[in-house]
Protein backbone atom coordinates (compact mmCIF):
# COMPACT_ATOMS: atom_id res chain seq x y z
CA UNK A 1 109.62 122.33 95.51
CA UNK A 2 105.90 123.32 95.98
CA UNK A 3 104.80 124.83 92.50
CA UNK A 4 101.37 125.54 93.62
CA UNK A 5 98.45 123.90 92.86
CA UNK A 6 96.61 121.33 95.71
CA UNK A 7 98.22 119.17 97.57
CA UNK A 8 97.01 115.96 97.43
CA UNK A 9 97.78 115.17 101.31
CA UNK A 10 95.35 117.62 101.71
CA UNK A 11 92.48 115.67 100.46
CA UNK A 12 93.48 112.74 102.26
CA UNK A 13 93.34 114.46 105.62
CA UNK A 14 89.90 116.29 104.97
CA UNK A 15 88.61 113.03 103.41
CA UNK A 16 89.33 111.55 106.59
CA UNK A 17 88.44 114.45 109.26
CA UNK A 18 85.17 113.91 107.36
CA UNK A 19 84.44 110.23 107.87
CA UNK A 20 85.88 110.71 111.65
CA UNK A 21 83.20 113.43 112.08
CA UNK A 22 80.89 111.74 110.14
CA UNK A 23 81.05 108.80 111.88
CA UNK A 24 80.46 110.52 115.66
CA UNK A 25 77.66 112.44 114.26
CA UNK A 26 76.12 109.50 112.83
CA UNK A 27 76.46 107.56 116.01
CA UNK A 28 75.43 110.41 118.36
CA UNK A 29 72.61 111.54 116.24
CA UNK A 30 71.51 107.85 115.47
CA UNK A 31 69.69 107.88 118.62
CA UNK A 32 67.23 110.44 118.18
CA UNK A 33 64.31 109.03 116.38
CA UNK A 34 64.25 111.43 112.93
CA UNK A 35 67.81 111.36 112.27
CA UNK A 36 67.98 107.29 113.20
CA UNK A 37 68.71 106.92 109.50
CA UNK A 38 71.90 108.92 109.78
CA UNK A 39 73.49 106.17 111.39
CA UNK A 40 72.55 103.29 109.18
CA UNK A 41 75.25 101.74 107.96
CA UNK A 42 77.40 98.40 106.74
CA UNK A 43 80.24 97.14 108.28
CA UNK A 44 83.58 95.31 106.40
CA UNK A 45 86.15 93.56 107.07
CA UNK A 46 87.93 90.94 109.28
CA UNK A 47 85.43 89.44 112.14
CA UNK A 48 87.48 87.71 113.71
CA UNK A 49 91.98 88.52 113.78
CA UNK A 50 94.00 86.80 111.86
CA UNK A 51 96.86 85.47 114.28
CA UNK A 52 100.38 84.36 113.11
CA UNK A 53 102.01 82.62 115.86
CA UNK A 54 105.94 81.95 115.07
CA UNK A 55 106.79 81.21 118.63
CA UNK A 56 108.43 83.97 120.12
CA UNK A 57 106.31 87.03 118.25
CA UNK A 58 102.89 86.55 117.85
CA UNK A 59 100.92 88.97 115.10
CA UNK A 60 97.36 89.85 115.10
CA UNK A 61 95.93 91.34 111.75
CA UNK A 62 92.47 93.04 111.61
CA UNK A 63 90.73 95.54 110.12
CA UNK A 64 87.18 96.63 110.27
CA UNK A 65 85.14 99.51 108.31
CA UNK A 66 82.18 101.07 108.79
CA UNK A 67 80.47 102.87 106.28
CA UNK A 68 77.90 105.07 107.47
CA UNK A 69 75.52 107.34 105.44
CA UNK A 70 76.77 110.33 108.14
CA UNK A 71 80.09 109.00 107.41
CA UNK A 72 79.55 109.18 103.23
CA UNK A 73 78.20 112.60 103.86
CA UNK A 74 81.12 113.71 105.92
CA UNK A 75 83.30 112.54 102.70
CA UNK A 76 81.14 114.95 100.39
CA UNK A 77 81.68 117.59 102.19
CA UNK A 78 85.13 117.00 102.40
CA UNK A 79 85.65 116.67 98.80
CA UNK A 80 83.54 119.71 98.17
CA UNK A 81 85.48 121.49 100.76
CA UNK A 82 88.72 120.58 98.66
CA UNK A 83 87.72 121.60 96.05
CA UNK A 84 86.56 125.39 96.89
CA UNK A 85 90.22 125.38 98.31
């Protein structure tokens, strides 16, 4: 029963309509020269998949993460957003 208060599913969904957005902005506005540094970034994770081959299924594992500063910013706002809610 919902006793009011914020829902934490909430959060997770802004937190990660903000690093979608973030990221697009960062990428579409990392080509125009003054906001190139909106798109600067690192990237994490698994380079190449990780394959488990057991004959008759084969599984490929990978995951891959780019933080962006666009994307960090989009998380901000999120939170922020959250927490005027």
């Amino acid at each position: 029963m919902y006793k009011g208060g914020k829902n934490g599913w909430v959060l997770v969904l802004l937190v990660l309509a903000g690093v979608v957005l973030g990221g697009f902005l960062g990428e579409t506005l990392g080509t125009i020269s003054f906001l190139s540094w909106l798109g600067y970034g690192k990237q994490f994770g698994l380079t190449s998949p990780l394959v488990l081959d057991m004959g008759v299924l084969i599984l490929n594992f990978g995951l891959t993460i780019k933080f962006t500063i666009a994307g960090i910013i989009g998380i901000i706002l999120a939170v922020v957003i959250y927490r005027k809610m």
